[in-house]
N, C-alpha and C. Protein backbone atom coordinates (compact mmCIF):
# COMPACT_ATOMS: atom_id res chain seq x y z
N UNK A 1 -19.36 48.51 -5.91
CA UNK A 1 -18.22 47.85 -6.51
C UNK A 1 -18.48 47.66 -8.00
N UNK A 2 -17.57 48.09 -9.11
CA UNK A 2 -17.52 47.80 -10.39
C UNK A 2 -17.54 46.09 -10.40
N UNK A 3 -17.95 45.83 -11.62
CA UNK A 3 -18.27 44.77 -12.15
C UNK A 3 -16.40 44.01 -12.10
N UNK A 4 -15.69 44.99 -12.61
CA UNK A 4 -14.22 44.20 -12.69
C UNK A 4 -13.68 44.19 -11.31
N UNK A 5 -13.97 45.25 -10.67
CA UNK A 5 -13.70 44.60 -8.85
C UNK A 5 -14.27 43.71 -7.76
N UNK A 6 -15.41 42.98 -8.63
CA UNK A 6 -16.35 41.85 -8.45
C UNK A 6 -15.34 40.81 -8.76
N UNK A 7 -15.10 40.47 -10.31
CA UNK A 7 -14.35 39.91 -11.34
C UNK A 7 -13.04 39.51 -10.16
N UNK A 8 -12.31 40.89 -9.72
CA UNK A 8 -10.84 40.86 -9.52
C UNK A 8 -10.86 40.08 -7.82
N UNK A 9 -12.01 40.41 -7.25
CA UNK A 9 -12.19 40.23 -5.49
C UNK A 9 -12.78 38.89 -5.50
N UNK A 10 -13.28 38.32 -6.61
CA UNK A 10 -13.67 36.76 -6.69
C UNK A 10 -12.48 36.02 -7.35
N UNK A 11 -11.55 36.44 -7.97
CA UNK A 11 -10.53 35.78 -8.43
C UNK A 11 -9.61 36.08 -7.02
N UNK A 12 -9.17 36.57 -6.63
CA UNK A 12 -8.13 36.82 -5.45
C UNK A 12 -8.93 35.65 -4.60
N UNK A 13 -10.18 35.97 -4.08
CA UNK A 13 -10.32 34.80 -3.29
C UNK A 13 -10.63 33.22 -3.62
N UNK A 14 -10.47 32.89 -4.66
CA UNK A 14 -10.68 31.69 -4.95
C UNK A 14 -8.97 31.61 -4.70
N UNK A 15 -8.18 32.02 -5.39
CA UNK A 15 -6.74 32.01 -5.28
C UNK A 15 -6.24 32.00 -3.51
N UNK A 16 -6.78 32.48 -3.09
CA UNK A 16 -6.36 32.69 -1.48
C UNK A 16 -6.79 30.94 -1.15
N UNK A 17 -8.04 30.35 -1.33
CA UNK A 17 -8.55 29.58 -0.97
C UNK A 17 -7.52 28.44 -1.18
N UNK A 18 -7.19 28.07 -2.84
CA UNK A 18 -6.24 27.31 -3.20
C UNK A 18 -5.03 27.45 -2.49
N UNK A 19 -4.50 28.66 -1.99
CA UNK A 19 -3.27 28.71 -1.54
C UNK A 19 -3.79 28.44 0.00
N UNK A 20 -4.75 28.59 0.40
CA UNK A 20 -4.74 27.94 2.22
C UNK A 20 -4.58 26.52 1.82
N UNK A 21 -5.38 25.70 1.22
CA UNK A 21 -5.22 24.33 0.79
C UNK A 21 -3.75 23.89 0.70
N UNK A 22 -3.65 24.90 -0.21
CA UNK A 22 -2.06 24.01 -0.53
C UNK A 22 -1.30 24.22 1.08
N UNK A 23 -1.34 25.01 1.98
CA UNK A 23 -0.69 25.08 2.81
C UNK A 23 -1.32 24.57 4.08
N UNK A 24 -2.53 23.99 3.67
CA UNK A 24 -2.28 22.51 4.68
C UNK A 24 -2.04 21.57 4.61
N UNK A 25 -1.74 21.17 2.75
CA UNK A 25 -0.72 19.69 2.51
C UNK A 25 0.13 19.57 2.95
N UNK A 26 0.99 20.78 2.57
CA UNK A 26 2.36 21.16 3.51
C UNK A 26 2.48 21.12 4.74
N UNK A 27 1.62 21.75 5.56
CA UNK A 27 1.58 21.70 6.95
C UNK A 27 1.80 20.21 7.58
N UNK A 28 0.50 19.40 6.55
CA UNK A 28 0.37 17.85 6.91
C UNK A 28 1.80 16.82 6.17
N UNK A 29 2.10 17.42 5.02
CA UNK A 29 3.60 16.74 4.77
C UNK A 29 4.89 16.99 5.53
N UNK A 30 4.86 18.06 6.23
CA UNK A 30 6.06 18.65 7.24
C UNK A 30 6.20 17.87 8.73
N UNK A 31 4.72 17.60 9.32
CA UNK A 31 4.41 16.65 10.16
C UNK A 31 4.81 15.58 9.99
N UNK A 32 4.66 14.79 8.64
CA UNK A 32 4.87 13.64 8.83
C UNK A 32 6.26 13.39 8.14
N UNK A 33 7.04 14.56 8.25
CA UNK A 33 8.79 14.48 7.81
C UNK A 33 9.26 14.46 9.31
N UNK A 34 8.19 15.29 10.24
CA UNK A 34 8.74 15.59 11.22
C UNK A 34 8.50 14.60 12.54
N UNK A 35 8.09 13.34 12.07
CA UNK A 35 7.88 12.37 12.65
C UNK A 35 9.19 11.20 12.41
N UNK A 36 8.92 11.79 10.81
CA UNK A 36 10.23 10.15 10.66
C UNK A 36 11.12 10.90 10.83
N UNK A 37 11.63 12.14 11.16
CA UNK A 37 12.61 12.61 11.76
C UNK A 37 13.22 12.41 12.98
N UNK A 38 12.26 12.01 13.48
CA UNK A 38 12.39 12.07 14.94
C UNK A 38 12.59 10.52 15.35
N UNK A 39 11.82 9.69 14.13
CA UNK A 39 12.29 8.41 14.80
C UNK A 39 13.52 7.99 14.10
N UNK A 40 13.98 8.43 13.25
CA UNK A 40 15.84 8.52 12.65
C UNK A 40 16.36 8.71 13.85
N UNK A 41 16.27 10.01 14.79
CA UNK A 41 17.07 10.58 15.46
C UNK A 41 16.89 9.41 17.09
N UNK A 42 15.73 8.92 17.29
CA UNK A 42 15.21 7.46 18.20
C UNK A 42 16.40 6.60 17.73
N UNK A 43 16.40 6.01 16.10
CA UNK A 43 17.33 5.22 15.96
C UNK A 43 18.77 5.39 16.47
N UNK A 44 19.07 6.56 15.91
CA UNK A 44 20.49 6.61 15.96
C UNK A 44 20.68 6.73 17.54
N UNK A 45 20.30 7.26 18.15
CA UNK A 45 20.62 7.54 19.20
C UNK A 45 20.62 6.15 20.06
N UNK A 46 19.90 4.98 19.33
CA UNK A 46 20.11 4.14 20.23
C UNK A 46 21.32 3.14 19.79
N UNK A 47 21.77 3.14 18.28
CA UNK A 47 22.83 3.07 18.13
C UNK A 47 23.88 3.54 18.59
N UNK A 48 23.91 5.16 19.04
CA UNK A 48 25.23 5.10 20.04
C UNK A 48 24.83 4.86 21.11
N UNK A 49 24.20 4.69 21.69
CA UNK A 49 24.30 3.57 23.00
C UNK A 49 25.01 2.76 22.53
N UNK A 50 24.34 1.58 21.76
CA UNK A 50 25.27 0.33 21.65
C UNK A 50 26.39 0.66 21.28
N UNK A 51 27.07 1.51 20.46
CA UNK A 51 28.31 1.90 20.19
C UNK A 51 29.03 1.91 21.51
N UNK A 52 28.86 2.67 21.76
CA UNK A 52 29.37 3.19 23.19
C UNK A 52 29.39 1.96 24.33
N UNK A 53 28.43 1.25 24.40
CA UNK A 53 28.92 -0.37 25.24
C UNK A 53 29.48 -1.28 24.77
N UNK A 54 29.53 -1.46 23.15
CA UNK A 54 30.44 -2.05 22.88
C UNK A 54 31.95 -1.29 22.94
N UNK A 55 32.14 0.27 22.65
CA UNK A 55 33.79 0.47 23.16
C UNK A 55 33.93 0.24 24.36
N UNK A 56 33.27 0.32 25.71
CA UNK A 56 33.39 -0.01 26.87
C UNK A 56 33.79 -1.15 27.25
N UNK A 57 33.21 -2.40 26.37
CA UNK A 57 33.51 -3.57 26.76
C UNK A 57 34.91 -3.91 26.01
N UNK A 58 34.96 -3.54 24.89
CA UNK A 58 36.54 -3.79 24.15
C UNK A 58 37.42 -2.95 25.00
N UNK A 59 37.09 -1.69 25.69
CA UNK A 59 38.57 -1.46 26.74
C UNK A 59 38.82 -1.97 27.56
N UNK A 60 37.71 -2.58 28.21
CA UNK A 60 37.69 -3.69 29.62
C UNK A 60 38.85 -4.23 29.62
């Protein structure tokens, strides 16, 4: 291997390295969108419940 394909195959992988990193912040920030996502969707959903027993009881 030439000296600049030393140069070029140690720069690509330091760059690869940074980019796995960065894509397990992401991985770990997507998780935890995908948590309070899910407890939004817990909330609401238990809001229409109550929605929904309170129209039940106002048609009574």
């Amino acid at each position: 291997m030439s000296d600049e394909n030393i140069v070029e195959f140690s720069r690509l992988t330091q760059r690869n390295q940074e980019l796995e990193a960065l894509n397990a912040e992401l991985g770990a920030e997507r998780a935890k969108l995908e948590t309070e996502r899910a407890k939004w969707e817990t909330a609401r959903a238990k809001w229409e419940t109550r929605h929904a027993k309170l129209e039940a009881r106002i048609a009574e």
